[in-house]
Protein backbone atom coordinates (compact mmCIF):
# COMPACT_ATOMS: atom_id res chain seq x y z
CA UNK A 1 4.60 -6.22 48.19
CA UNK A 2 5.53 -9.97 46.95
CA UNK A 3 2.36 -10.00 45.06
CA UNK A 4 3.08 -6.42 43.29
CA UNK A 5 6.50 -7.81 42.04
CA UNK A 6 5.58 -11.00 40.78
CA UNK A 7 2.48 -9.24 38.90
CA UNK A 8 5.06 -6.12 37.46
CA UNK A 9 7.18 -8.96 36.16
CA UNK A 10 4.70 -10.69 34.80
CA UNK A 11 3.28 -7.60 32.80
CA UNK A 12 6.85 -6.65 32.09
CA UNK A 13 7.64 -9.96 30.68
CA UNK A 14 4.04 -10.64 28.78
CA UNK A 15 4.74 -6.90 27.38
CA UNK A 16 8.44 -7.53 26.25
CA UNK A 17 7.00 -10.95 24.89
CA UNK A 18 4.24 -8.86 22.66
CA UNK A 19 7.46 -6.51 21.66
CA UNK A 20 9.41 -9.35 20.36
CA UNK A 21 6.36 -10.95 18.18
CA UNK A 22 7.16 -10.58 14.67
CA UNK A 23 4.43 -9.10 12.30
CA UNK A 24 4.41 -12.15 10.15
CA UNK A 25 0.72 -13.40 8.07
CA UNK A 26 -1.52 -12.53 5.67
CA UNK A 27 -3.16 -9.17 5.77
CA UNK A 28 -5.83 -6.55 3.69
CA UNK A 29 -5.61 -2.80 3.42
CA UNK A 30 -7.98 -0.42 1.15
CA UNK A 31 -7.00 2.38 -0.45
CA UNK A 32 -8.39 5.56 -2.20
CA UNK A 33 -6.45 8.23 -3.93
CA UNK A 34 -6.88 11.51 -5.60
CA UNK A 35 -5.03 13.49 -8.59
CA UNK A 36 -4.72 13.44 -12.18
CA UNK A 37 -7.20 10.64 -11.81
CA UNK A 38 -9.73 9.28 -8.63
CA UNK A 39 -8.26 5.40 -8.11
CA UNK A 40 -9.96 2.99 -5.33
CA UNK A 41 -8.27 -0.52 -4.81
CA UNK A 42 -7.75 -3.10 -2.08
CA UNK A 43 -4.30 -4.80 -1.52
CA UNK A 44 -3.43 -8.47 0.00
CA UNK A 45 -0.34 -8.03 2.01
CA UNK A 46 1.58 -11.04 3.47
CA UNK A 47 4.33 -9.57 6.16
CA UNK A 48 7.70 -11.63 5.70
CA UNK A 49 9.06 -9.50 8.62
CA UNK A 50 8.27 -6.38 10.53
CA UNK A 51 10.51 -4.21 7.61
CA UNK A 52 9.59 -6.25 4.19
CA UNK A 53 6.27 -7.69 2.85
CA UNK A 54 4.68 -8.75 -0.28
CA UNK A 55 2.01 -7.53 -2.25
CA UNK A 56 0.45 -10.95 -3.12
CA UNK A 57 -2.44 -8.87 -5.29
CA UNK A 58 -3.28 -5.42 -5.90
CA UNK A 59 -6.02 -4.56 -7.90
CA UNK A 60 -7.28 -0.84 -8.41
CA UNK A 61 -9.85 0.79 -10.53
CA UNK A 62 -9.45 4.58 -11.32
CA UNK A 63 -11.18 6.66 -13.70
CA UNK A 64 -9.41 9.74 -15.37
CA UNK A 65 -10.10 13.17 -14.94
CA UNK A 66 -7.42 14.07 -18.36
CA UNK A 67 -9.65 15.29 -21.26
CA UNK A 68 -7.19 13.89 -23.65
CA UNK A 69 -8.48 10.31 -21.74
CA UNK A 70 -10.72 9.99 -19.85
CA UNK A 71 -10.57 6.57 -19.56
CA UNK A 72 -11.96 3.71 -17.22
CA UNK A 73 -8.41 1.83 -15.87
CA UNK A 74 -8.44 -1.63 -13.78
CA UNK A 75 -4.81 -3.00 -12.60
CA UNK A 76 -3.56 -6.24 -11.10
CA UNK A 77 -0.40 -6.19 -9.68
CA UNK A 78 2.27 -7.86 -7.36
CA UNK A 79 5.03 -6.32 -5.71
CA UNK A 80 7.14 -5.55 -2.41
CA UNK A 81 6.37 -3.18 0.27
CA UNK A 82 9.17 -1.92 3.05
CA UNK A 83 8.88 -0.09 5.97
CA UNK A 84 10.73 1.72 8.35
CA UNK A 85 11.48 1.47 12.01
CA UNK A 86 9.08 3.06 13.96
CA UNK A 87 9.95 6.77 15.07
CA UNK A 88 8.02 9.57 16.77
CA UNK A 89 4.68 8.79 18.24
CA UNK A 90 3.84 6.03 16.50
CA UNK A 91 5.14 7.07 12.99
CA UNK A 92 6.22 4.16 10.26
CA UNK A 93 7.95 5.42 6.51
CA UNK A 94 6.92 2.77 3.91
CA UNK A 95 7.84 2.70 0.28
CA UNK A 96 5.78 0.32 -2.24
CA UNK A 97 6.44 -0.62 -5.76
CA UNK A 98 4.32 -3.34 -7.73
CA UNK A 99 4.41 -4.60 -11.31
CA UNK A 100 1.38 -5.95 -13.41
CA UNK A 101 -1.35 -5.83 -15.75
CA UNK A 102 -3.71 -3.04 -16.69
CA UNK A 103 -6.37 -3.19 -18.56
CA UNK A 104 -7.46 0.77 -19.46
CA UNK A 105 -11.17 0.96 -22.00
CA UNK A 106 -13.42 4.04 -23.36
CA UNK A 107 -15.00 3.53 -26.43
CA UNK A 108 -12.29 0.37 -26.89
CA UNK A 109 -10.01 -1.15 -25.07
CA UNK A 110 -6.48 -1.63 -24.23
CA UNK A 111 -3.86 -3.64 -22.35
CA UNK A 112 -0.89 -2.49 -21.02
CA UNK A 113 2.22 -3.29 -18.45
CA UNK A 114 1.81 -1.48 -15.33
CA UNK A 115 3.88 0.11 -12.67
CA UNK A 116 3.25 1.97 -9.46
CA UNK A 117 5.23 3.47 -7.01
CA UNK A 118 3.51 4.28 -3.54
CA UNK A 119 5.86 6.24 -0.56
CA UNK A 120 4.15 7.48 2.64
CA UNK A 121 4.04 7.37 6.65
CA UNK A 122 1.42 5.76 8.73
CA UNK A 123 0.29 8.21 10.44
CA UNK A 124 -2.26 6.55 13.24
CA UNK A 125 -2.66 2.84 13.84
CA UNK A 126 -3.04 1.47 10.94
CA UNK A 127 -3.95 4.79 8.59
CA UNK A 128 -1.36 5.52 6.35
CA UNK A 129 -1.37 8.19 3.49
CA UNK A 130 1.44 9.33 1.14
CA UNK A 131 2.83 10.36 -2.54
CA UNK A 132 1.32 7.72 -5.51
CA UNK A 133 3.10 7.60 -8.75
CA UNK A 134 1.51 4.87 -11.68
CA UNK A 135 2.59 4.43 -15.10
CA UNK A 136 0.81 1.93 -17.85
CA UNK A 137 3.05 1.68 -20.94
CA UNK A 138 1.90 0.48 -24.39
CA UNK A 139 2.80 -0.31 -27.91
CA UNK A 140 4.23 2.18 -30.08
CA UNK A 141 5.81 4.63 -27.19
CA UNK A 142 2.48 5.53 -25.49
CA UNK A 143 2.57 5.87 -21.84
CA UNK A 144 0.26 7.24 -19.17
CA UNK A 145 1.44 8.77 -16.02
CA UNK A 146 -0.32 9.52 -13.19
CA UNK A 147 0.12 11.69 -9.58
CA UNK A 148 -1.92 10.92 -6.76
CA UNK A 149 -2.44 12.05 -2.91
CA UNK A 150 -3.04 8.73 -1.28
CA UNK A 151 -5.00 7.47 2.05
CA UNK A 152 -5.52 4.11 3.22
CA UNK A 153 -5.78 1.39 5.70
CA UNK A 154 -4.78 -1.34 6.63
CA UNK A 155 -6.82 -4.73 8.67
């Protein structure tokens, strides 16, 4: 019965000890997402604490499905992502906005600021999926909006 105890604290106390360890480093995640345009990207992700990181890079390439457009688009961008405590089995709320560059070309091409807004719920592990919003603004008033469903995950 001694032996029981000491082993049932020590699993107690090693599994309390895993709760406590904070989600801190550098990590990847790839994405894919579908709507007004087909996007694919990869993200680095460097946690700052289990309910803020930082984008350090995202870069995406998507390719239009608008008539009016139909253009190629590439995007580098930096940002913040925040998450929720965990609720449910297993369920995490995140919301994600970056800022950057994007570069969008057809028959020319053309630079623009970038923006995109990314909310969703990981849903198993590390598979999340959720509501994308980007935006690439230009000169004279031109902007480009786009919806997307969006999957991903994250190593």
């Amino acid at each position: 019965m001694k032996k029981f105890l000491i082993i049932a604290a020590m699993m107690a106390s090693a599994t309390s000890l895993m709760a406590q360890k904070a989600n801190n480093g550098l990590s990847w995640a790839l994405e894919t997402g579908i709507g007004t345009e087909w996007e694919i990207g990869g993200r680095a992700q460097y946690a700052l604490n289990n309910w803020l990181s930082w984008d350090v890079v995202n870069a995406k390439y998507a390719l239009d499905f608008n008539d009016n457009y139909n253009w190629n688009e590439f995007t580098v961008q930096t940002g913040l992502r925040g998450f929720s405590p965990t609720f449910g089995p297993n369920l995490k709320a995140f919301l994600g906005l970056d800022l950057g560059y994007g570069l969008m070309w057809k028959d020319g091409n053309s630079s623009h600021f970038a923006l995109d807004v990314t909310a969703g719920l990981y849903v198993w592990k590390n598979v999340y999926m959720g509501y994308g919003f980007g935006m690439m603004t230009g000169d004279n008033d031109w902007k480009h909006k786009d919806h997307l469903f969006r999957i991903g995950f994250d190593f």
